[in-house]
Protein backbone atom coordinates (compact mmCIF):
# COMPACT_ATOMS: atom_id res chain seq x y z
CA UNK A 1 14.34 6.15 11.25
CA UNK A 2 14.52 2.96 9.10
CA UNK A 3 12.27 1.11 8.01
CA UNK A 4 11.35 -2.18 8.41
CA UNK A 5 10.76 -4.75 4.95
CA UNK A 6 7.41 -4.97 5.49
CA UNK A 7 6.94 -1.48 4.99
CA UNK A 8 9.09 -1.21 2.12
CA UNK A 9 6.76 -3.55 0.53
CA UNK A 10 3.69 -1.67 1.64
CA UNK A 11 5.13 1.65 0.14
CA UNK A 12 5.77 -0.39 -2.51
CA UNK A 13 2.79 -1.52 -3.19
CA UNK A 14 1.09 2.03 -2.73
CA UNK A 15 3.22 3.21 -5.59
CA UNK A 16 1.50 1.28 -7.97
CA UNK A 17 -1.53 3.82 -8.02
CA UNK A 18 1.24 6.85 -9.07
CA UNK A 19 1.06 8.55 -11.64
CA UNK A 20 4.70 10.74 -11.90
CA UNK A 21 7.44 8.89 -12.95
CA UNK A 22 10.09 11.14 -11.50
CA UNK A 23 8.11 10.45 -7.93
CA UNK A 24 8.47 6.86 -8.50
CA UNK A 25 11.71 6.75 -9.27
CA UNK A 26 12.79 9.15 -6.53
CA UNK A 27 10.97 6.37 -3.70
CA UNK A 28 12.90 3.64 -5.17
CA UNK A 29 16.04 5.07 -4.92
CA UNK A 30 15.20 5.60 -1.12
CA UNK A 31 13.89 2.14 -0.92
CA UNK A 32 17.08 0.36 -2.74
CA UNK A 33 18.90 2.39 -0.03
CA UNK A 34 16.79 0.89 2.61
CA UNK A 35 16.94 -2.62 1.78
CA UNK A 36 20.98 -2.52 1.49
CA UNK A 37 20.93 -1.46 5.37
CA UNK A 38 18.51 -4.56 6.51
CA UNK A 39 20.58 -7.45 8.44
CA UNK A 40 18.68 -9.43 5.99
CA UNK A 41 19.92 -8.36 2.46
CA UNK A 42 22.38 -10.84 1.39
CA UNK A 43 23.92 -8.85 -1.92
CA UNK A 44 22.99 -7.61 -5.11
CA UNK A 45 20.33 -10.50 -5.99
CA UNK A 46 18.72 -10.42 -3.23
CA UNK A 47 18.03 -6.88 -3.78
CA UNK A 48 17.44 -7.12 -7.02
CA UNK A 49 14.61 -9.93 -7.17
CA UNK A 50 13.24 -8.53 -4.10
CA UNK A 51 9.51 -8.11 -3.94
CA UNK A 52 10.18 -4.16 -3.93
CA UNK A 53 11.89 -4.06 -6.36
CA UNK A 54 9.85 -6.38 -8.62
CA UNK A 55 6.86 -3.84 -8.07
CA UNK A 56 8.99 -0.81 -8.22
CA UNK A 57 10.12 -2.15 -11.88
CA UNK A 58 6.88 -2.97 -13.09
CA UNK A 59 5.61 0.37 -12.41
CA UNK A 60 8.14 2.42 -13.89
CA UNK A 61 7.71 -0.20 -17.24
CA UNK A 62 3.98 1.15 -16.78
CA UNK A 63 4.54 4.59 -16.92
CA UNK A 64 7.28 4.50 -19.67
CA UNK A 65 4.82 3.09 -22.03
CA UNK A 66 5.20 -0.61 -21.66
CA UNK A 67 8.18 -0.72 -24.46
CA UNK A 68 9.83 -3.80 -25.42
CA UNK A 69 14.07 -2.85 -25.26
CA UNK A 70 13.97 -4.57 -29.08
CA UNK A 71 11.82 -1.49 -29.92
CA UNK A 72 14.91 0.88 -29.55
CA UNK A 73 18.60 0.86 -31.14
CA UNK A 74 20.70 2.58 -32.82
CA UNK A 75 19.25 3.24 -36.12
CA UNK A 76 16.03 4.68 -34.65
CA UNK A 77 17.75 7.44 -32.98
C-alpha cells in the first residue's frame, strides 16, 4: 500500500535518530519511489527540494562525516 506525503515526511523525520547509513539510504530509495507515484509530484524539482528529501540528505551528510565536496579530488586519491 502507498503511502501518503505526510507519512513520508514522518518516516522521514524518524530517520534522523539512525545510526546505519546503508539503512538510511535503503528508506530513501523507497521514499524517492514513493513520492514519484503521488498525483502531487510535479517532476524532478519537486522531488528533489522536497521536505523528504531535504531531511533524507542532511542525514546521510551526518553520517558521512559532514565533508565539504572541496575536501576530495583527484590528487587526494
Amino acid at each position: 500500500m502507498a503511502r501518503s506525503e505526510k507519512e513520508l515526511i514522518l518516516e522521514a523525520i524518524q530517520v534522523q535518530d539512525a545510526c546505519n547509513l546503508s539503512g538510511v539510504v535503503n528508506s530513501f530509495y523507497k521514499a524517492l519511489t514513493e513520492l514519484r507515484a503521488l498525483p502531487e509530484c510535479n517532476g524532478t524539482a519537486w522531488i528533489n527540494q522536497h521536505r523528504v528529501s531535504r531531511l533524507y540528505a542532511d542525514k546521510i551528510k551526518s553520517l558521512s562525516g559532514d565533508l565539504e565536496l572541496g575536501d576530495f579530488s583527484e590528487s587526494t586519491i
